[in-house]
C-alpha atoms as a PDB file:
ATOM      1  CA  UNK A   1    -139.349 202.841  15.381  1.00  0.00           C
ATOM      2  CA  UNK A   2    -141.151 204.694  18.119  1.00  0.00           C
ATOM      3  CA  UNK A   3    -144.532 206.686  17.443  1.00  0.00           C
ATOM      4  CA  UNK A   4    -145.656 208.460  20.125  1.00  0.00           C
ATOM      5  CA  UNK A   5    -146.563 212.505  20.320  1.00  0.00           C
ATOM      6  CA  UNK A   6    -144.867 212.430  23.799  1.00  0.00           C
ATOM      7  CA  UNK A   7    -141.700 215.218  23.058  1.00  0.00           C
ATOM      8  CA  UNK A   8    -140.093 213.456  26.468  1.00  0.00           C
ATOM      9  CA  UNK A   9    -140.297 209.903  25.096  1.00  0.00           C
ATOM     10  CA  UNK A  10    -138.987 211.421  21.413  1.00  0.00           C
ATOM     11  CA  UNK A  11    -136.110 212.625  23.058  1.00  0.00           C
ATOM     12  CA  UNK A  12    -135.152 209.366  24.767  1.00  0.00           C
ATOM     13  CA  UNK A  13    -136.000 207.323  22.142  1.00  0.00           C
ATOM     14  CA  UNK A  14    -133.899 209.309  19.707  1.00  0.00           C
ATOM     15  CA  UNK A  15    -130.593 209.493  22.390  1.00  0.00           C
ATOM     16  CA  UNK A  16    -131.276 205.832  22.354  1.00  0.00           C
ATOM     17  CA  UNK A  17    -130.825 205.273  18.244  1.00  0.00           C
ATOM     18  CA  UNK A  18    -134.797 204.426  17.292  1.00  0.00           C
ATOM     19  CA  UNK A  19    -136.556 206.594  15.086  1.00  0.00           C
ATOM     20  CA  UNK A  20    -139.050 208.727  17.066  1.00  0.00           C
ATOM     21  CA  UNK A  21    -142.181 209.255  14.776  1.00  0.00           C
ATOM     22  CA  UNK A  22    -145.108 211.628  15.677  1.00  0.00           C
ATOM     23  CA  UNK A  23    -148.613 209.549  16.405  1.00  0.00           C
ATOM     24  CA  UNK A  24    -150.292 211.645  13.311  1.00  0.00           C
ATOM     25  CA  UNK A  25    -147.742 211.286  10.631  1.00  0.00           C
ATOM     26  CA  UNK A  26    -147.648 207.614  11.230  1.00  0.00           C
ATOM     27  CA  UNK A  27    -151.294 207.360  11.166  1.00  0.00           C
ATOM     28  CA  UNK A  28    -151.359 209.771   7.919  1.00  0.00           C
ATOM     29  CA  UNK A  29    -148.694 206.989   6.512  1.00  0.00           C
ATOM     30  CA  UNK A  30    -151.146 204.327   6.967  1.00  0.00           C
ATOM     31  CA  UNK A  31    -154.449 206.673   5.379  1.00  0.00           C
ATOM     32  CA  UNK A  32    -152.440 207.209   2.544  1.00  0.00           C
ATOM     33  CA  UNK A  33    -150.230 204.824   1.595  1.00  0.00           C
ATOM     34  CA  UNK A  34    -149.274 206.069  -1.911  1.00  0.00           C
ATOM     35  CA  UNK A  35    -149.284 209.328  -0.904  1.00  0.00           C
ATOM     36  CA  UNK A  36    -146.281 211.693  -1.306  1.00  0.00           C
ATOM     37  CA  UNK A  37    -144.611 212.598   2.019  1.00  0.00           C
ATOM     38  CA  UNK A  38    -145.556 216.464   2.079  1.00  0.00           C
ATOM     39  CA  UNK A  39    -144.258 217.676   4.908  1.00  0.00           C
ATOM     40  CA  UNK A  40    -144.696 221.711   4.425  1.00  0.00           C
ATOM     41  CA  UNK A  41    -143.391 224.385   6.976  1.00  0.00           C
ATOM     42  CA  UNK A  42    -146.176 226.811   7.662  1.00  0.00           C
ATOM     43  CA  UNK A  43    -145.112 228.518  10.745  1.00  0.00           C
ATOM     44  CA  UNK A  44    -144.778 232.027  11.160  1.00  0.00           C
ATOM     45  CA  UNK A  45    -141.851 233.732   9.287  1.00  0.00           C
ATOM     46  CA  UNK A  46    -141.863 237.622   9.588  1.00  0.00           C
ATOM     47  CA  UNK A  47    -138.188 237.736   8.704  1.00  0.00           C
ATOM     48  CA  UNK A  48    -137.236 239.053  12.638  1.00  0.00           C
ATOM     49  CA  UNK A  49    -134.003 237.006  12.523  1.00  0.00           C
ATOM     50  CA  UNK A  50    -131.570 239.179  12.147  1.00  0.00           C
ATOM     51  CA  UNK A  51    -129.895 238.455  15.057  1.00  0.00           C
ATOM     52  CA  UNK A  52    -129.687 234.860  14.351  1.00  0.00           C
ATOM     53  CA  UNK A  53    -126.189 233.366  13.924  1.00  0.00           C
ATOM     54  CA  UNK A  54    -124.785 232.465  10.104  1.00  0.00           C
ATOM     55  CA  UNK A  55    -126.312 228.980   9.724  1.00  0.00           C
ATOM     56  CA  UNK A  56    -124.369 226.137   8.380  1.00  0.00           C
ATOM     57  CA  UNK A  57    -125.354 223.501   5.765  1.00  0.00           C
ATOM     58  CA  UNK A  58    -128.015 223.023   3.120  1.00  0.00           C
ATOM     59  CA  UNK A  59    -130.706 224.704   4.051  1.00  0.00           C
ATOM     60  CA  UNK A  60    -133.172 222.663   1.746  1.00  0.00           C
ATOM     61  CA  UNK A  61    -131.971 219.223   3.103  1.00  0.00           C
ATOM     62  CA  UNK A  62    -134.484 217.976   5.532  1.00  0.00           C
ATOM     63  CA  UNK A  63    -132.493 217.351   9.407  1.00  0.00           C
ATOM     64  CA  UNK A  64    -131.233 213.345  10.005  1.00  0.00           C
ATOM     65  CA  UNK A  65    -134.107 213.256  12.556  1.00  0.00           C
ATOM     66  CA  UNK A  66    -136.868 214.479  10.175  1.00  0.00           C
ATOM     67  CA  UNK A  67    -134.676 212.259   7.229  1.00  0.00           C
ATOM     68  CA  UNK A  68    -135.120 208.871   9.372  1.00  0.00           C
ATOM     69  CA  UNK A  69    -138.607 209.756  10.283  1.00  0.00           C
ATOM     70  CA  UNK A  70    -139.167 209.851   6.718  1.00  0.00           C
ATOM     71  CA  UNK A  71    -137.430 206.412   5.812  1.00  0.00           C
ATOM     72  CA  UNK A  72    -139.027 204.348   8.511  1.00  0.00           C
ATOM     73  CA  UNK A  73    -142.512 205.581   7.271  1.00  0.00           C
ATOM     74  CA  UNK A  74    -141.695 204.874   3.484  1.00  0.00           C
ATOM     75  CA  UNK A  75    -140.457 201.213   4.599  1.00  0.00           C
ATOM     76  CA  UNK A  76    -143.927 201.329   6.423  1.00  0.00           C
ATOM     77  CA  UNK A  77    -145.664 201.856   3.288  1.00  0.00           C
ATOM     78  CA  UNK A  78    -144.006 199.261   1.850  1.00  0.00           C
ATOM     79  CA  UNK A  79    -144.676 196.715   3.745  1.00  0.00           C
ATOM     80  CA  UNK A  80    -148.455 197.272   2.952  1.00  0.00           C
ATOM     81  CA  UNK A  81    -148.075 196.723  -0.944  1.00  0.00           C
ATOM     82  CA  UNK A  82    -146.762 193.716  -0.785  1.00  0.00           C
END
């Protein structure tokens, strides 16, 4: 696992199989430990995407990247219960 809030050492860390994990969600992981992982999408959504191509897939299901993020901050967690 890699936290950092560099996007450039993300990238490489991800092409290189770790888990790349933002420098705020892994310090919110160790504020809250029993927390729920609430990871809400406010970003701007006007609905001007209608040229966007037909995407694929579950839209609900969180992306692999976002889904190991998740994971390796749970197993964080964890570790501090025991």
């Amino acid at each position: 696992m890699v936290v950092t809030s560099d996007r450039m050492v993300q990238d490489a860390a991800r092409r290189a199989g770790a888990t790349a994990v933002t420098a705020e969600a892994f310090l919110a992981a160790l504020d809250a430990p029993g927390a729920p992982d609430t990871d809400d999408d406010t970003g701007d959504d006007d609905g001007d995407d209608d040229d966007a191509p037909a995407k694929r897939g579950n839209p609900r299901r969180a992306s692999r990247d976002e889904r190991n993020v998740r994971r390796a901050l749970s197993r964080l967690r964890g570790r501090g219960r025991a």
